[in-house]
C-alpha atoms as a PDB file:
ATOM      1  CA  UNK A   1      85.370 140.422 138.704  1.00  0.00           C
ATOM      2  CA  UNK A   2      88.399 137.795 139.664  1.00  0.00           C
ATOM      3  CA  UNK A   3      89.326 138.624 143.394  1.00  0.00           C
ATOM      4  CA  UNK A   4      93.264 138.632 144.315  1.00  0.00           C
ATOM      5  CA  UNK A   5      92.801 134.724 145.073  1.00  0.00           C
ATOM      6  CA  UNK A   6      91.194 134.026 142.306  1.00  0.00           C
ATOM      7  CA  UNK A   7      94.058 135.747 140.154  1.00  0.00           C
ATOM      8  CA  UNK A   8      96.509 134.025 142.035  1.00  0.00           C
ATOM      9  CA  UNK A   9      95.073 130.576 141.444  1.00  0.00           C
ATOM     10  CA  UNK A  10      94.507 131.809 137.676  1.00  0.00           C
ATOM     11  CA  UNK A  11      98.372 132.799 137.067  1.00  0.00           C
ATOM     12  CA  UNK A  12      99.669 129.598 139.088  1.00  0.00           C
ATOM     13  CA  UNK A  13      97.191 127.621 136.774  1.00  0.00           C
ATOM     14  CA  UNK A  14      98.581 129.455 133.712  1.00  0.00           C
ATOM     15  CA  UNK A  15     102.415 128.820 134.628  1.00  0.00           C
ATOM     16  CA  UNK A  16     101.668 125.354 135.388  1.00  0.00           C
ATOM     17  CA  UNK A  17     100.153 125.086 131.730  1.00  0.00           C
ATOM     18  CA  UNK A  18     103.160 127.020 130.321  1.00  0.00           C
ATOM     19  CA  UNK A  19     105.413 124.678 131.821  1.00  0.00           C
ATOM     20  CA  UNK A  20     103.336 120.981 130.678  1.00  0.00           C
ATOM     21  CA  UNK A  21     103.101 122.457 126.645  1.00  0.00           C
ATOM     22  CA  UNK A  22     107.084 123.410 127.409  1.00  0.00           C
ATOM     23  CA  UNK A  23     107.183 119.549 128.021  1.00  0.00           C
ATOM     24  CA  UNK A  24     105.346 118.680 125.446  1.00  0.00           C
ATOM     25  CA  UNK A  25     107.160 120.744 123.103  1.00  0.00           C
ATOM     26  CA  UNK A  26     110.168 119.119 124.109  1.00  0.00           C
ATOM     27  CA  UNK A  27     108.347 115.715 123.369  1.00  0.00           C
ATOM     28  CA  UNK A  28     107.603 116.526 119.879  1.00  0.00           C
ATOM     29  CA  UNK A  29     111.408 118.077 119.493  1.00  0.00           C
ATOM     30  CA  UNK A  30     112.704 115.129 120.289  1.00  0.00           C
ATOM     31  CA  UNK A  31     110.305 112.960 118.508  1.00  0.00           C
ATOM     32  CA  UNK A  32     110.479 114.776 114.994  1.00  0.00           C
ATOM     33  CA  UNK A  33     114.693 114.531 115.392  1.00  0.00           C
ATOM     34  CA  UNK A  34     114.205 110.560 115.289  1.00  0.00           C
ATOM     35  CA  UNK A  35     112.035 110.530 112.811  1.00  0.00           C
ATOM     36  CA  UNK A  36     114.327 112.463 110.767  1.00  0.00           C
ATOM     37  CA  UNK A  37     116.596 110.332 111.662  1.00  0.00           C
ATOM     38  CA  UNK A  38     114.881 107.336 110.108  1.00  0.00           C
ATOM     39  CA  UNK A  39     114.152 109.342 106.926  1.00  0.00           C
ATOM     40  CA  UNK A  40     117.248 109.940 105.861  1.00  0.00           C
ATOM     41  CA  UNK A  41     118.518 106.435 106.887  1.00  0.00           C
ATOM     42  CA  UNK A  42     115.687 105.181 105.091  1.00  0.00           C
ATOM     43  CA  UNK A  43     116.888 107.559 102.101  1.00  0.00           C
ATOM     44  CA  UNK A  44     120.321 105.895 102.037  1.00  0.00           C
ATOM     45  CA  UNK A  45     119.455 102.832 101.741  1.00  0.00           C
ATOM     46  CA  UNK A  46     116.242 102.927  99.464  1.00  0.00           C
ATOM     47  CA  UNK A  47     117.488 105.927  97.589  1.00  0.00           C
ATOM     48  CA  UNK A  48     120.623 104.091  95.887  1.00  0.00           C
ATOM     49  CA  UNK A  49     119.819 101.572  92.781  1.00  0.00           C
ATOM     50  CA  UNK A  50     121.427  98.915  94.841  1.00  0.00           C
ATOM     51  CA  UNK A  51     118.744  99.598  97.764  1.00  0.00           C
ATOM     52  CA  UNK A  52     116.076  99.318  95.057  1.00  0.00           C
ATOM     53  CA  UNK A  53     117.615  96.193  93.725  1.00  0.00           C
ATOM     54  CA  UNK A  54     117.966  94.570  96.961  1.00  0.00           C
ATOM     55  CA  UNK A  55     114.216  95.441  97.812  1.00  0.00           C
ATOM     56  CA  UNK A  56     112.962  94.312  94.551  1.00  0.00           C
ATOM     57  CA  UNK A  57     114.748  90.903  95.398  1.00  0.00           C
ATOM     58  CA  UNK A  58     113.584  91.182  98.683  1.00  0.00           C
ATOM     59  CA  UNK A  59     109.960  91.556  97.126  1.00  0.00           C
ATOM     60  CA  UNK A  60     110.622  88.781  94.703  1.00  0.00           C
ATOM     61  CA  UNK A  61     111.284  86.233  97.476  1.00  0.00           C
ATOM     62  CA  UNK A  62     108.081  87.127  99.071  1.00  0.00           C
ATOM     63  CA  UNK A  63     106.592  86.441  96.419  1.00  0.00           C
ATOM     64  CA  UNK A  64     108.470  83.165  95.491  1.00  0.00           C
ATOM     65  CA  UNK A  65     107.909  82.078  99.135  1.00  0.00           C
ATOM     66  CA  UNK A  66     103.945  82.882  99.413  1.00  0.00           C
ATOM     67  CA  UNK A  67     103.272  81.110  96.210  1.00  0.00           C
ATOM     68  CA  UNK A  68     105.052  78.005  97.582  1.00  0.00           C
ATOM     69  CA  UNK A  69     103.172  77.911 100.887  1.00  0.00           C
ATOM     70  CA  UNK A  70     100.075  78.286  98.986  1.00  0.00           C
ATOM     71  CA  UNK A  71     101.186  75.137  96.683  1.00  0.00           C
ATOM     72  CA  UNK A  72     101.870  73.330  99.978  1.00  0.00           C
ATOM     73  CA  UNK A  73      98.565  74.435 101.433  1.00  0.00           C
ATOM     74  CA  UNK A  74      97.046  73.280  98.298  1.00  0.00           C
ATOM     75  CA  UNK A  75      99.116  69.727  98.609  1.00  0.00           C
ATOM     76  CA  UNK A  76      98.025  69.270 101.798  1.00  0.00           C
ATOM     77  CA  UNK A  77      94.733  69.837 101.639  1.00  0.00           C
ATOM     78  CA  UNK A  78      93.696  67.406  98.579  1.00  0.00           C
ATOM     79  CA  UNK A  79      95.828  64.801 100.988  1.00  0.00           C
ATOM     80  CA  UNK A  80      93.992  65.743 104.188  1.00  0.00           C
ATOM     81  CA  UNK A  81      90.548  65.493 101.999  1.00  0.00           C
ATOM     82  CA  UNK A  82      91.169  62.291 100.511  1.00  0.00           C
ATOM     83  CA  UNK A  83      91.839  60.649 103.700  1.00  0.00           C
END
């Protein structure tokens, strides 16, 4: 059986847990709203054809780009060997 103390310390220890998942609960609110936020501003831009044309081209020019460096790599490394 819980004495009077006991149940005291029990219902402060049960408020004070009340109150941190209130916080946390906030927390996540608030976290969830931004990433909303980034979904649909991710939607705009990626949902359009012109957002999937410009990241296409954006993908392109990675590409492009990588394959140069590893051409200059290449370059550079039959140059560095033959030294």
């Amino acid at each position: 059986m819980i004495g009077a103390t006991g149940l005291d310390a029990l219902v402060k220890r049960a408020g004070d847990m009340a109150g941190d998942l209130k916080d946390v609960a906030t927390e996540v609110r608030g976290v969830v709203s931004d990433v909303r936020q980034i979904t649909r501003r991710a939607a705009d831009i990626f949902g359009t054809e012109e957002g999937e044309r410009q990241v296409q081209a954006m993908l392109d020019n990675i590409e492009q780009i990588t394959e140069s460096i590893k051409d200059l790599v290449n370059e550079n490394s039959k140059v560095v060997t033959t030294r």
